[in-house]
PDB file of N, CA and C in Angstrom:
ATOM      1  N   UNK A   1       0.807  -1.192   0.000  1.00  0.00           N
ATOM      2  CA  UNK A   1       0.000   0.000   0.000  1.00  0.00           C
ATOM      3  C   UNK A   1       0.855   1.263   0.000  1.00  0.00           C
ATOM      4  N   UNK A   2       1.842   1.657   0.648  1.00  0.00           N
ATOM      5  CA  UNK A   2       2.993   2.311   0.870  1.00  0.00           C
ATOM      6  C   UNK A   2       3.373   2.665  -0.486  1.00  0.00           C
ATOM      7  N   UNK A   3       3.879   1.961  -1.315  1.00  0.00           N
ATOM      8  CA  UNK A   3       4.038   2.082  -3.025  1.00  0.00           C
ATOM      9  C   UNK A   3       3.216   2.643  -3.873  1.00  0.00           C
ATOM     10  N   UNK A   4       2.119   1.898  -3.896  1.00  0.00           N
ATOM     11  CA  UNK A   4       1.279   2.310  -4.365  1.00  0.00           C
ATOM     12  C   UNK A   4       0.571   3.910  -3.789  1.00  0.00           C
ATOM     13  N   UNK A   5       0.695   4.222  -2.504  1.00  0.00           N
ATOM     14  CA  UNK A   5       0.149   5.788  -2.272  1.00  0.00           C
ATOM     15  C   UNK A   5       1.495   6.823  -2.908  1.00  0.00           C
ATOM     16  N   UNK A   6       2.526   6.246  -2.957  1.00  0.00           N
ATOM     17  CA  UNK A   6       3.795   7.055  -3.494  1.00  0.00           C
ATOM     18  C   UNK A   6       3.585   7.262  -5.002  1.00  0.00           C
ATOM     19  N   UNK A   7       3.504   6.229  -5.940  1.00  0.00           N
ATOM     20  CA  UNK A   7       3.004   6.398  -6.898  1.00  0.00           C
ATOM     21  C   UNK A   7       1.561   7.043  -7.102  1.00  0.00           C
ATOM     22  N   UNK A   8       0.583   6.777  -6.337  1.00  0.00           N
ATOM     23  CA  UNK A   8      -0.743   8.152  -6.561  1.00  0.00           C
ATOM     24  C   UNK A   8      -0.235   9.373  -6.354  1.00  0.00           C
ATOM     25  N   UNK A   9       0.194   9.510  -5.356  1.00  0.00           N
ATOM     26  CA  UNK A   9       1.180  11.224  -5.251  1.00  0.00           C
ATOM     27  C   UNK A   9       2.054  11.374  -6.275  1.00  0.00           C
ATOM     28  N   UNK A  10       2.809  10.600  -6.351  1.00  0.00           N
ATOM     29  CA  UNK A  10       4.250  11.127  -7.138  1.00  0.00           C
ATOM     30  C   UNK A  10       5.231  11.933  -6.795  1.00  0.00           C
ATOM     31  N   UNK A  11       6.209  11.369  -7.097  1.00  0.00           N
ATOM     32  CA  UNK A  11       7.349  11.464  -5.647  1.00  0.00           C
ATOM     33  C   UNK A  11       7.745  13.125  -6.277  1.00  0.00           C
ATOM     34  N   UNK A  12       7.725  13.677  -7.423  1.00  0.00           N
ATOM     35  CA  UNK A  12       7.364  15.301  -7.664  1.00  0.00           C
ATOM     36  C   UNK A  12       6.979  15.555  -6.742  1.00  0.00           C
ATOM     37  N   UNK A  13       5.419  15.618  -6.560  1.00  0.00           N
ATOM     38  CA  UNK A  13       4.853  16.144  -5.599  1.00  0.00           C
ATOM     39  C   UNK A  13       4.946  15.973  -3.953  1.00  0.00           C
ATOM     40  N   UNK A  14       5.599  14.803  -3.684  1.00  0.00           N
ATOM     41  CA  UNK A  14       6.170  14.945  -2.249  1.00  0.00           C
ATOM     42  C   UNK A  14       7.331  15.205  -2.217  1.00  0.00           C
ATOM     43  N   UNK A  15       8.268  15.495  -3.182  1.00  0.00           N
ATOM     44  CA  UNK A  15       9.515  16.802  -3.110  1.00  0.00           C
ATOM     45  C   UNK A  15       9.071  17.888  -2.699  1.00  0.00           C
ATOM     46  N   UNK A  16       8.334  18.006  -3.557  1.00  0.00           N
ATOM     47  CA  UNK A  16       7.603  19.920  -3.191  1.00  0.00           C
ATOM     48  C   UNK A  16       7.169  20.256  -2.097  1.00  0.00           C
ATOM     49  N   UNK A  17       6.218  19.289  -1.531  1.00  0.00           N
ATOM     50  CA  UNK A  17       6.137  19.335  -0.388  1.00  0.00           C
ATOM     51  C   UNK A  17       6.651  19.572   0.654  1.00  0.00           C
ATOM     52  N   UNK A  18       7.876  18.174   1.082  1.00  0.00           N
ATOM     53  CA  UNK A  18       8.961  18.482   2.022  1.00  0.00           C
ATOM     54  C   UNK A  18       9.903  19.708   1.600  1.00  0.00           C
ATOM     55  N   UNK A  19       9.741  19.934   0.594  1.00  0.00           N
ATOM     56  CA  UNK A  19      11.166  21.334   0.042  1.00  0.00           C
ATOM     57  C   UNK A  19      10.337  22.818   1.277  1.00  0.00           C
ATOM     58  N   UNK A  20       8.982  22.540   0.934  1.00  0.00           N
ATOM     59  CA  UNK A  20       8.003  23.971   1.248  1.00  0.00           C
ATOM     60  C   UNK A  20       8.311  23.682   2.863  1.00  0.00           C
ATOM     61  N   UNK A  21       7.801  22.772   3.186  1.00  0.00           N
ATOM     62  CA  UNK A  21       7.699  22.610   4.842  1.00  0.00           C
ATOM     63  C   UNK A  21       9.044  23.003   5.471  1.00  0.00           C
ATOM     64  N   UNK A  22      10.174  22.197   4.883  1.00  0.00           N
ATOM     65  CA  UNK A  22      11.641  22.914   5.062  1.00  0.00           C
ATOM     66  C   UNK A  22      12.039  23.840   5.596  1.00  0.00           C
ATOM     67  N   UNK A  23      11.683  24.535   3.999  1.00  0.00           N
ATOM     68  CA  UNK A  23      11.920  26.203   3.759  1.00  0.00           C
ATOM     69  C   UNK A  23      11.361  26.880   4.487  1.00  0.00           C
ATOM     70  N   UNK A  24      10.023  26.737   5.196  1.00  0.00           N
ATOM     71  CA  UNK A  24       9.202  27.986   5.894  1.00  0.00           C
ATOM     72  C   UNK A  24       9.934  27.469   7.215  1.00  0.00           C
ATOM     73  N   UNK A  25      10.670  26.018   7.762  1.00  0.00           N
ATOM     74  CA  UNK A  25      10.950  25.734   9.293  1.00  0.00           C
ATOM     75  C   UNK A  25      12.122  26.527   9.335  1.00  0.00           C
ATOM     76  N   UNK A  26      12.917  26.442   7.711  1.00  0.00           N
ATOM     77  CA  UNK A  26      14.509  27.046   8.204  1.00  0.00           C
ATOM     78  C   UNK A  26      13.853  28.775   8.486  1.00  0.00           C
ATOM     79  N   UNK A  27      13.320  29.428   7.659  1.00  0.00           N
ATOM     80  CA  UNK A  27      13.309  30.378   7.461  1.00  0.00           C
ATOM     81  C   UNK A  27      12.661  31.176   8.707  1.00  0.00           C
ATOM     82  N   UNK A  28      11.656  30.258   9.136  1.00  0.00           N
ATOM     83  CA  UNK A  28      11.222  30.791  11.011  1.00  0.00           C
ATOM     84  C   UNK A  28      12.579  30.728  11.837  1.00  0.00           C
ATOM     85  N   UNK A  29      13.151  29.439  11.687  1.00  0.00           N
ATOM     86  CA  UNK A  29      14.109  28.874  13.065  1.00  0.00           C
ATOM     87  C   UNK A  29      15.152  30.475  12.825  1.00  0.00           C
ATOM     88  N   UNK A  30      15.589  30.678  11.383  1.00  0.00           N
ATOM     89  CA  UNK A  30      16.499  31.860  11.335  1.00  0.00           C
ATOM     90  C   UNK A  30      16.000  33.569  12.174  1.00  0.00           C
ATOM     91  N   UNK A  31      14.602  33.452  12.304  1.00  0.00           N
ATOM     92  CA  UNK A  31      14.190  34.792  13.242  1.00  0.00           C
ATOM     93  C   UNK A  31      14.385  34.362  14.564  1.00  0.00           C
ATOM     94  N   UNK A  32      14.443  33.302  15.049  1.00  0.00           N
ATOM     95  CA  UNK A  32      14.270  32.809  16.764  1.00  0.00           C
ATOM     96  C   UNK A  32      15.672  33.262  16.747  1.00  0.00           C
ATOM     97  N   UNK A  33      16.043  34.256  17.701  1.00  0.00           N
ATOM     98  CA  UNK A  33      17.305  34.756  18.652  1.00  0.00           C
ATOM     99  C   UNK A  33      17.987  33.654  19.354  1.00  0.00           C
ATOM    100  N   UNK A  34      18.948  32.958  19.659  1.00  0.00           N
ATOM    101  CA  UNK A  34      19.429  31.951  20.500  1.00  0.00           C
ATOM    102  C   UNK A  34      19.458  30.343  19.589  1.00  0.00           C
ATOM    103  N   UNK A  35      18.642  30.496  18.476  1.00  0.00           N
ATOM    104  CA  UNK A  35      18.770  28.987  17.817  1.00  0.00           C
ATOM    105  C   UNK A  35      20.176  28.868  16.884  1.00  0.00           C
ATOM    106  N   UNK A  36      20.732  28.250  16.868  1.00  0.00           N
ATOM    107  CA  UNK A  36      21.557  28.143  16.011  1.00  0.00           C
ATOM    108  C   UNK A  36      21.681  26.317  15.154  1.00  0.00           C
ATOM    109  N   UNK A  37      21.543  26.866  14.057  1.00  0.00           N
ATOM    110  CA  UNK A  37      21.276  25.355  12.693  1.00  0.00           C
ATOM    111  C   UNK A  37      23.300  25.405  12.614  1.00  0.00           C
ATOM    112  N   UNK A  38      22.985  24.386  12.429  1.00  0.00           N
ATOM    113  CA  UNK A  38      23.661  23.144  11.876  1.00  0.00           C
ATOM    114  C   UNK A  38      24.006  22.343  10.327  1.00  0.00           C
ATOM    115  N   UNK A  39      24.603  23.064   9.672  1.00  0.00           N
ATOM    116  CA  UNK A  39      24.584  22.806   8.216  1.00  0.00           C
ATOM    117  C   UNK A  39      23.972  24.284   7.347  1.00  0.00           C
ATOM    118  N   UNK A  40      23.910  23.945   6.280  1.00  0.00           N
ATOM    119  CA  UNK A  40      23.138  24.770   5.487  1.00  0.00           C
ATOM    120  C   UNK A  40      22.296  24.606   5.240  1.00  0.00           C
ATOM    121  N   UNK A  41      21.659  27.002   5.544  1.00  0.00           N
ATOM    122  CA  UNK A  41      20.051  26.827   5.567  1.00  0.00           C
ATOM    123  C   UNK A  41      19.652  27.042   4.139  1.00  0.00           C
ATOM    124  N   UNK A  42      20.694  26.203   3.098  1.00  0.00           N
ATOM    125  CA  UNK A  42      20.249  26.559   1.264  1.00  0.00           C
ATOM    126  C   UNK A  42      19.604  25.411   1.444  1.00  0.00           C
ATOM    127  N   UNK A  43      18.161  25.726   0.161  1.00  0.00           N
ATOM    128  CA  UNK A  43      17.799  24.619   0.154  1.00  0.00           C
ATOM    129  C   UNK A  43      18.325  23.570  -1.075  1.00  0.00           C
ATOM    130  N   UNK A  44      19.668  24.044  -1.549  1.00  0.00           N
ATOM    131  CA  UNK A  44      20.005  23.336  -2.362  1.00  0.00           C
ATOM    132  C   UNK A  44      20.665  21.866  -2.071  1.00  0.00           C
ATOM    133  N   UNK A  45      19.987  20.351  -3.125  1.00  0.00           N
ATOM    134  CA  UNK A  45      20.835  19.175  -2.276  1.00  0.00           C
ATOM    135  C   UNK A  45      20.004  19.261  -0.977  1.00  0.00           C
ATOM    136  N   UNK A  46      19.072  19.863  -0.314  1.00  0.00           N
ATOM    137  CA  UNK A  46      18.901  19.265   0.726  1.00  0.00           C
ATOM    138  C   UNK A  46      17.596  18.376   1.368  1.00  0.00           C
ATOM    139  N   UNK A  47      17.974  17.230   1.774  1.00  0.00           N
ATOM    140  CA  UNK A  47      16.551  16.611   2.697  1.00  0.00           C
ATOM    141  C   UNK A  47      15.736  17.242   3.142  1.00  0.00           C
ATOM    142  N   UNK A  48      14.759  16.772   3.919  1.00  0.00           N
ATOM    143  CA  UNK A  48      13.644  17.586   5.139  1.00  0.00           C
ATOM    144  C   UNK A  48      13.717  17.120   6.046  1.00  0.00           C
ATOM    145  N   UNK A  49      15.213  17.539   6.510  1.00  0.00           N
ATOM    146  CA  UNK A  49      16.282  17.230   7.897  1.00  0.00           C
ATOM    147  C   UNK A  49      16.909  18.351   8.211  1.00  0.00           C
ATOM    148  N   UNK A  50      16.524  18.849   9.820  1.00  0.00           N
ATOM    149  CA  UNK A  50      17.068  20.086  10.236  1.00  0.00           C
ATOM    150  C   UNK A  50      17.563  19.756  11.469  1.00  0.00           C
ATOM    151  N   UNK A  51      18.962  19.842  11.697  1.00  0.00           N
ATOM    152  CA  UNK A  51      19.480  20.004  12.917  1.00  0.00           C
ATOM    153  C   UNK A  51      19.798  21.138  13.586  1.00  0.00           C
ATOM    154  N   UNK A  52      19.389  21.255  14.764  1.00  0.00           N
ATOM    155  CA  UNK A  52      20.027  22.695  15.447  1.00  0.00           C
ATOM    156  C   UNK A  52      19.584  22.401  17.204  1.00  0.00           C
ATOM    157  N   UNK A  53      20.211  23.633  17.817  1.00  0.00           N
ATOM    158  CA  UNK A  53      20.007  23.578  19.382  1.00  0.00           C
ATOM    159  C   UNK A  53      19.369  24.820  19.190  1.00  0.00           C
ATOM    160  N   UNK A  54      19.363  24.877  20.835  1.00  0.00           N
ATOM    161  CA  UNK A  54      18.496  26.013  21.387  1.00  0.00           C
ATOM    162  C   UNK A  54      19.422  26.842  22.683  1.00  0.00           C
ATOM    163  N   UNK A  55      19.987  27.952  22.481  1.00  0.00           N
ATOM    164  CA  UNK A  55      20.635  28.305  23.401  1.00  0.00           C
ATOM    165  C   UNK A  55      21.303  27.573  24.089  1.00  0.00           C
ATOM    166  N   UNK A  56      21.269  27.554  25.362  1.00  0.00           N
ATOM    167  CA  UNK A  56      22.642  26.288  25.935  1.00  0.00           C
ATOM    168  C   UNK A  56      21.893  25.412  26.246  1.00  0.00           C
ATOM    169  N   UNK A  57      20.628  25.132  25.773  1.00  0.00           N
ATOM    170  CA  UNK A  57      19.851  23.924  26.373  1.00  0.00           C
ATOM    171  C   UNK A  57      20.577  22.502  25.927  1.00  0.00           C
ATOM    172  N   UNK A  58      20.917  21.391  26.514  1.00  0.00           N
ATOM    173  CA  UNK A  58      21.270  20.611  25.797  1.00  0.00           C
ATOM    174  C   UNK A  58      19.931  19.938  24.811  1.00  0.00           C
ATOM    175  N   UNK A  59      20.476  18.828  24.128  1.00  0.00           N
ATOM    176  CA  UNK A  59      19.402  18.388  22.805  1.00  0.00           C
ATOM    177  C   UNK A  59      18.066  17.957  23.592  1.00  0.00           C
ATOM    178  N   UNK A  60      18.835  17.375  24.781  1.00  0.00           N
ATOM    179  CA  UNK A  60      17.731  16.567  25.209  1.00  0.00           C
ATOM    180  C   UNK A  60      16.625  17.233  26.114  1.00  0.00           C
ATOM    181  N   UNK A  61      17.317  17.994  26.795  1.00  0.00           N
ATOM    182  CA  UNK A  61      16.054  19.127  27.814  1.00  0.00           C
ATOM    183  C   UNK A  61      15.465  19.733  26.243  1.00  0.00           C
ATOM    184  N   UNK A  62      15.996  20.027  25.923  1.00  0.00           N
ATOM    185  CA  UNK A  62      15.208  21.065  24.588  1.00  0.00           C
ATOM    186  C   UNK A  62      13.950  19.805  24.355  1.00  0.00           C
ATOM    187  N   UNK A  63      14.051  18.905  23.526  1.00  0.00           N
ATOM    188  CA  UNK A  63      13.623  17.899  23.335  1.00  0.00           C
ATOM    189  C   UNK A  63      12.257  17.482  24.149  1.00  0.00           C
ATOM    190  N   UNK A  64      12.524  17.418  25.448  1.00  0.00           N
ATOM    191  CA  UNK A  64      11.867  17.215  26.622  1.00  0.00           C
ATOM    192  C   UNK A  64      11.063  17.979  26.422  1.00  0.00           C
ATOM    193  N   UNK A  65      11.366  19.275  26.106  1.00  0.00           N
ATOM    194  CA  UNK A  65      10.428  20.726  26.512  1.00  0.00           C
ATOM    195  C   UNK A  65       9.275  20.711  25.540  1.00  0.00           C
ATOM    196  N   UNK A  66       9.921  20.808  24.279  1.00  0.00           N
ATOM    197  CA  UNK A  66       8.993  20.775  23.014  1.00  0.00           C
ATOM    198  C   UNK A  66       7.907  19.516  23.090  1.00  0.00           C
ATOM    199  N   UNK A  67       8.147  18.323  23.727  1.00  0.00           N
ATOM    200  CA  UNK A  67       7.567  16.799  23.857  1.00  0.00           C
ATOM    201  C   UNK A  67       5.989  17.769  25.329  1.00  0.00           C
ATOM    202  N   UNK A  68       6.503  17.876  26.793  1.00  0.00           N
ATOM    203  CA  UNK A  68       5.961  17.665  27.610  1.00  0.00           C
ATOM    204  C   UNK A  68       5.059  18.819  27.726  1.00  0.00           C
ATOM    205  N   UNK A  69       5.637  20.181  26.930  1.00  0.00           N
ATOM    206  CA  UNK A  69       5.022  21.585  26.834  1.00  0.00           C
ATOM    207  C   UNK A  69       4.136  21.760  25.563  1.00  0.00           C
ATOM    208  N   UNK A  70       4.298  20.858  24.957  1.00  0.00           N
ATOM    209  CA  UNK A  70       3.891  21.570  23.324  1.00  0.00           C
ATOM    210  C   UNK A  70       3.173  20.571  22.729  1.00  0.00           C
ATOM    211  N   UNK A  71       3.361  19.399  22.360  1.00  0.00           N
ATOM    212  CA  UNK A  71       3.154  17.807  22.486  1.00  0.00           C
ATOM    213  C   UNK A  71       4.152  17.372  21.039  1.00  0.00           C
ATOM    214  N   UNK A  72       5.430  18.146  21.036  1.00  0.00           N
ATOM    215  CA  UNK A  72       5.565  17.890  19.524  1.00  0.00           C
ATOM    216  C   UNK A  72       6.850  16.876  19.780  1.00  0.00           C
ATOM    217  N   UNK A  73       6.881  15.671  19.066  1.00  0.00           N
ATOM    218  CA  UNK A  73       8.228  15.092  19.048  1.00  0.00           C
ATOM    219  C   UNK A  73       9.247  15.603  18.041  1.00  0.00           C
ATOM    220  N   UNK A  74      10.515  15.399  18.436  1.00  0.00           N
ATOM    221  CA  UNK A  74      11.892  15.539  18.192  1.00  0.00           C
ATOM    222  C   UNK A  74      12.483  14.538  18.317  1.00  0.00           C
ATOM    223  N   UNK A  75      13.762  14.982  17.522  1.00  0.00           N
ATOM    224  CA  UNK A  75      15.069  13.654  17.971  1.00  0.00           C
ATOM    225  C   UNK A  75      16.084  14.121  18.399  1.00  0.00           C
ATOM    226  N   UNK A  76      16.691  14.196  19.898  1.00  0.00           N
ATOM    227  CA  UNK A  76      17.728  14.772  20.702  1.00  0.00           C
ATOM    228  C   UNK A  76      19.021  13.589  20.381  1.00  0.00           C
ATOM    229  N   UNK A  77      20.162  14.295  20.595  1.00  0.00           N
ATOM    230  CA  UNK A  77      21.190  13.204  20.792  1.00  0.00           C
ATOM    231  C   UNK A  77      22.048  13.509  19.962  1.00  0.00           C
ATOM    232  N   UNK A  78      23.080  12.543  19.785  1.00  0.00           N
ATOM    233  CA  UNK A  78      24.131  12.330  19.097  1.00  0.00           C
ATOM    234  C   UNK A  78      23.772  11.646  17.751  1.00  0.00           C
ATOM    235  N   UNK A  79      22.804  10.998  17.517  1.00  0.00           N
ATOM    236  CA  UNK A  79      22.169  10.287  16.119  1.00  0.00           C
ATOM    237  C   UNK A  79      23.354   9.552  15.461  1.00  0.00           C
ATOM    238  N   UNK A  80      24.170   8.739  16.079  1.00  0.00           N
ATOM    239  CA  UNK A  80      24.949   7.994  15.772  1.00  0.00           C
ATOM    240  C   UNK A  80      25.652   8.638  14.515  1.00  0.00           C
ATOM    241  N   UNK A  81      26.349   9.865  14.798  1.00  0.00           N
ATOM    242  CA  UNK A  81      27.571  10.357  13.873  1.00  0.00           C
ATOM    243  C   UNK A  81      28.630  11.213  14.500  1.00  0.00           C
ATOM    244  N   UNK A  82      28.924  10.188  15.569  1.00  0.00           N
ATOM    245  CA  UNK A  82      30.366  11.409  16.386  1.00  0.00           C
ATOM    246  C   UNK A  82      31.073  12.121  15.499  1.00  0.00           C
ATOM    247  N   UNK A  83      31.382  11.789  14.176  1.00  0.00           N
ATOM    248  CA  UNK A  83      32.654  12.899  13.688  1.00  0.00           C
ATOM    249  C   UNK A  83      31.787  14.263  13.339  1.00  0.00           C
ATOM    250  N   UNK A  84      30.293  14.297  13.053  1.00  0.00           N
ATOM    251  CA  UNK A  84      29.253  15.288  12.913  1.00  0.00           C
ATOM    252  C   UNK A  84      29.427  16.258  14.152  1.00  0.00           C
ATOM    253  N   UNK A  85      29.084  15.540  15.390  1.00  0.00           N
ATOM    254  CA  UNK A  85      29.027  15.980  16.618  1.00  0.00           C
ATOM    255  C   UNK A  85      30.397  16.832  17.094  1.00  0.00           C
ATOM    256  N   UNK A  86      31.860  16.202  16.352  1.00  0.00           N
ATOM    257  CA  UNK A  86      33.137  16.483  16.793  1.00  0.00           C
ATOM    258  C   UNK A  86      33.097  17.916  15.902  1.00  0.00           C
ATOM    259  N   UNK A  87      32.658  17.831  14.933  1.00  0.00           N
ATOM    260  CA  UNK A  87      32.953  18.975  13.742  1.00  0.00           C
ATOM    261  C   UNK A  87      31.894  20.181  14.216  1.00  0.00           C
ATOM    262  N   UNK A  88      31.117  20.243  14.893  1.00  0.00           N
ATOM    263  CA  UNK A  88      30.001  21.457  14.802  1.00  0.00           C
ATOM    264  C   UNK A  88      30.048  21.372  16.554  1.00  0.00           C
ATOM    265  N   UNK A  89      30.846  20.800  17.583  1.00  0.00           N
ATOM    266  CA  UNK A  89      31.557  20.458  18.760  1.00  0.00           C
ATOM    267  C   UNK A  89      30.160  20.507  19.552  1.00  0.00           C
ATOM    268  N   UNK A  90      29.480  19.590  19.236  1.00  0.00           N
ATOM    269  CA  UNK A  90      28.403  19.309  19.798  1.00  0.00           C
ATOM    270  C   UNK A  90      28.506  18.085  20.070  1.00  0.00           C
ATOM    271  N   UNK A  91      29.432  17.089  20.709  1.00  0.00           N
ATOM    272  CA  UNK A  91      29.365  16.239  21.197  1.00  0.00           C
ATOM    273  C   UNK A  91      28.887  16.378  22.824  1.00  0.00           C
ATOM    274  N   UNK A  92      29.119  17.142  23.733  1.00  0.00           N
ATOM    275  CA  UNK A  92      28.338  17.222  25.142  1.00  0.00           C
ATOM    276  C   UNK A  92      27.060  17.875  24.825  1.00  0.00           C
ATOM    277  N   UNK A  93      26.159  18.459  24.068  1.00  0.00           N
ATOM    278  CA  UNK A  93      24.869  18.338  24.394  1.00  0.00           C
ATOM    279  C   UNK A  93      24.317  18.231  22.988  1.00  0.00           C
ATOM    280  N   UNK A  94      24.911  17.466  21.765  1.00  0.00           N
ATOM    281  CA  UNK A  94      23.851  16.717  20.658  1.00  0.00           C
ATOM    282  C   UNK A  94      23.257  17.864  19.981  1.00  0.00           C
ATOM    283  N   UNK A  95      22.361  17.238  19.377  1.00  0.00           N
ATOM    284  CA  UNK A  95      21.440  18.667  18.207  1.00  0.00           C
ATOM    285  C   UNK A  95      20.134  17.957  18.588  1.00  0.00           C
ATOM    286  N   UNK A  96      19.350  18.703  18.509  1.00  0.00           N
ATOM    287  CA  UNK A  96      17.950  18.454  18.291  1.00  0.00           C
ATOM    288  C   UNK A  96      17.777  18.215  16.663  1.00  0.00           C
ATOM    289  N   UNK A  97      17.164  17.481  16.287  1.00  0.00           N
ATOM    290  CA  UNK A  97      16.634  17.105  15.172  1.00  0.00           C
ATOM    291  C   UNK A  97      15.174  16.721  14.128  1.00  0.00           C
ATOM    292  N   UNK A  98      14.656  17.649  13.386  1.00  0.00           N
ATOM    293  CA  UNK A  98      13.263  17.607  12.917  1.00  0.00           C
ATOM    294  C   UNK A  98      13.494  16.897  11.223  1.00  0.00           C
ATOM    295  N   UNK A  99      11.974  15.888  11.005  1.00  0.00           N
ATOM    296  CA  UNK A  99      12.343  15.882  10.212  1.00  0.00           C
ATOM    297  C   UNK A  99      10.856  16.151   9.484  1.00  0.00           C
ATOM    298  N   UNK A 100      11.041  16.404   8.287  1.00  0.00           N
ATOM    299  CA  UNK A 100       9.377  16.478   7.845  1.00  0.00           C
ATOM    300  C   UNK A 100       9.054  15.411   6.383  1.00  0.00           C
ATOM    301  N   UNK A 101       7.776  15.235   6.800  1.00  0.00           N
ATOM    302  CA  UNK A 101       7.198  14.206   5.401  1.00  0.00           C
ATOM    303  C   UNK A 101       6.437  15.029   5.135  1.00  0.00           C
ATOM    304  N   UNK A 102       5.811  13.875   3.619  1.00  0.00           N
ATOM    305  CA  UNK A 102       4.266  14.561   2.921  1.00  0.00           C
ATOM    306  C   UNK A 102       3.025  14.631   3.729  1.00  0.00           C
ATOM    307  N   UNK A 103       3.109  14.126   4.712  1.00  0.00           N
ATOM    308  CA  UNK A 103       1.796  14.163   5.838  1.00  0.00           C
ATOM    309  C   UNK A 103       2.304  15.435   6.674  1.00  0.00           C
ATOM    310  N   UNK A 104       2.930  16.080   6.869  1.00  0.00           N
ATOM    311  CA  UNK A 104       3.148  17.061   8.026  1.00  0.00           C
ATOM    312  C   UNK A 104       2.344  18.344   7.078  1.00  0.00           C
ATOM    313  N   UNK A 105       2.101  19.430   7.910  1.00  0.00           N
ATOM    314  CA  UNK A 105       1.788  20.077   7.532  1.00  0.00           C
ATOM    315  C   UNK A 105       2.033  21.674   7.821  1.00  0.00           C
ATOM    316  N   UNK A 106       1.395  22.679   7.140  1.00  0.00           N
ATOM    317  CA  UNK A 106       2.850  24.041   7.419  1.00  0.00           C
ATOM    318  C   UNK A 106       2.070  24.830   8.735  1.00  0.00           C
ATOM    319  N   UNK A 107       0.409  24.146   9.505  1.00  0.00           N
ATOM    320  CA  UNK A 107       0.147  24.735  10.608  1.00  0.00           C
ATOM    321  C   UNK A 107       0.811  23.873  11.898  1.00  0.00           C
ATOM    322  N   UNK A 108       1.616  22.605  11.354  1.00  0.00           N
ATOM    323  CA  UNK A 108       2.991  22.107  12.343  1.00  0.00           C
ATOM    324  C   UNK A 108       3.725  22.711  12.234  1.00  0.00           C
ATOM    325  N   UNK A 109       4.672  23.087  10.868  1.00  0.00           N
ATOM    326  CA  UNK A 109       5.892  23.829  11.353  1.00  0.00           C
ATOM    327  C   UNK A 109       5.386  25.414  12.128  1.00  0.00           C
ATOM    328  N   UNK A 110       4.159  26.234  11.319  1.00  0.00           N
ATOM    329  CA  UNK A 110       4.203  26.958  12.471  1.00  0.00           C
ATOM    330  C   UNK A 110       4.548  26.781  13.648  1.00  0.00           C
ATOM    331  N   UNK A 111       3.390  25.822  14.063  1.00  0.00           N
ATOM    332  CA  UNK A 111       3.165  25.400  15.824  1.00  0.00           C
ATOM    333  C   UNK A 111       4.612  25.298  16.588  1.00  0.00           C
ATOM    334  N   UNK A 112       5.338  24.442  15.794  1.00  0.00           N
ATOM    335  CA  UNK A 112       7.119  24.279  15.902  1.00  0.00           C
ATOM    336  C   UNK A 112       7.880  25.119  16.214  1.00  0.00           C
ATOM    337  N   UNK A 113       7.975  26.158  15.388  1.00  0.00           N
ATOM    338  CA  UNK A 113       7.905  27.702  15.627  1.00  0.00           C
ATOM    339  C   UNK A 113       7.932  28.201  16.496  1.00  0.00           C
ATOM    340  N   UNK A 114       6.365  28.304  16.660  1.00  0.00           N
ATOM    341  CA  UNK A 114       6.006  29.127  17.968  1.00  0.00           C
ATOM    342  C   UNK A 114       6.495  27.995  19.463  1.00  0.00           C
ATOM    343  N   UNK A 115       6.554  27.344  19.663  1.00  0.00           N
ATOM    344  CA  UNK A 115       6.785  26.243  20.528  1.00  0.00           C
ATOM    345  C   UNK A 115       8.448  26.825  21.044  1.00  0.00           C
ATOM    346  N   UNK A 116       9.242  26.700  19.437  1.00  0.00           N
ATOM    347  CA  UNK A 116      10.757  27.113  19.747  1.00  0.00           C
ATOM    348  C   UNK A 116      11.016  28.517  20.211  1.00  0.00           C
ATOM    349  N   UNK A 117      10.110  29.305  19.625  1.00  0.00           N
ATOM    350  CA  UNK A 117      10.394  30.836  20.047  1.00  0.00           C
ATOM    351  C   UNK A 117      10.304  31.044  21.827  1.00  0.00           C
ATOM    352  N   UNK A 118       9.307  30.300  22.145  1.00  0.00           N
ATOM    353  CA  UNK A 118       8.904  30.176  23.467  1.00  0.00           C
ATOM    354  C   UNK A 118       9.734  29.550  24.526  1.00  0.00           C
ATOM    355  N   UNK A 119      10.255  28.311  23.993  1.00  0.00           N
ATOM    356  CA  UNK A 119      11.842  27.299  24.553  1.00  0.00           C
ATOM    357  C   UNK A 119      12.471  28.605  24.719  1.00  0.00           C
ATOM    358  N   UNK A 120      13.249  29.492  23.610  1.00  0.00           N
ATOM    359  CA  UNK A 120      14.484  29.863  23.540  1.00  0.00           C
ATOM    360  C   UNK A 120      14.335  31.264  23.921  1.00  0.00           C
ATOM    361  N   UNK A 121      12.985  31.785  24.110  1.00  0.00           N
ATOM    362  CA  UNK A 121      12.786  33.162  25.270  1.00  0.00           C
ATOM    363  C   UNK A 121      13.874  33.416  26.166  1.00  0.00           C
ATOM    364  N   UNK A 122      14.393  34.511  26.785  1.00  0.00           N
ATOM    365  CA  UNK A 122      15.103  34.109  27.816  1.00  0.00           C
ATOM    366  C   UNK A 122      14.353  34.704  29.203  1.00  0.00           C
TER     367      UNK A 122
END
């Protein structure tokens, strides 16, 4: 069934998708004061994979916060790539990590948004 709904969409149209959802998460996360991304915010070459922290929160309180305050999941941690972690020297508190599909939608990444603006208040 999985195949077959990929082929009714067409994987065009769930590019576009994840490209849009992306673009509006990088382009909020870049107004939040205190966030800082992880890679490049071009969307050229890129997945609908965003790593970044939140002020000195480590991955995982951040993580916590967005989960128990907001109801939104994340992925805190090291994500099994120490030389990633060694290079952007985030090995003691990890990146938070979002990722988006063709089911998400852009009144989530708002919500995401507003959720992070609120985390990274001081």
């Amino acid at each position: 069934q999985g195949v077959a709904h990929v082929n009714r969409l067409g994987t065009a149209a769930i590019l576009e998708k994840e490209q849009a959802l992306t673009r509006r998460f990088l382009e909020g996360l870049s107004a939040i004061p205190g966030v800082r991304l992880y890679g490049s915010a071009s969307m050229e070459n890129r997945l609908p994979v965003v790593a970044f922290n939140v002020g000195e929160l480590d991955s995982e309180e951040a993580s916590l916060l967005l989960w128990e305050e907001h109801g939104i999941a994340s992925r805190p941690g090291r994500h099994c790539a120490p030389l990633v972690h060694q290079r952007f020297k985030t090995v003691q508190t990890g990146m938070v990590r979002f990722s988006f599909g063709y089911e998400n939608t852009i009144d989530e990444v708002d919500t995401a948004l507003a959720a992070l603006e609120t985390i990274a208040a001081p």
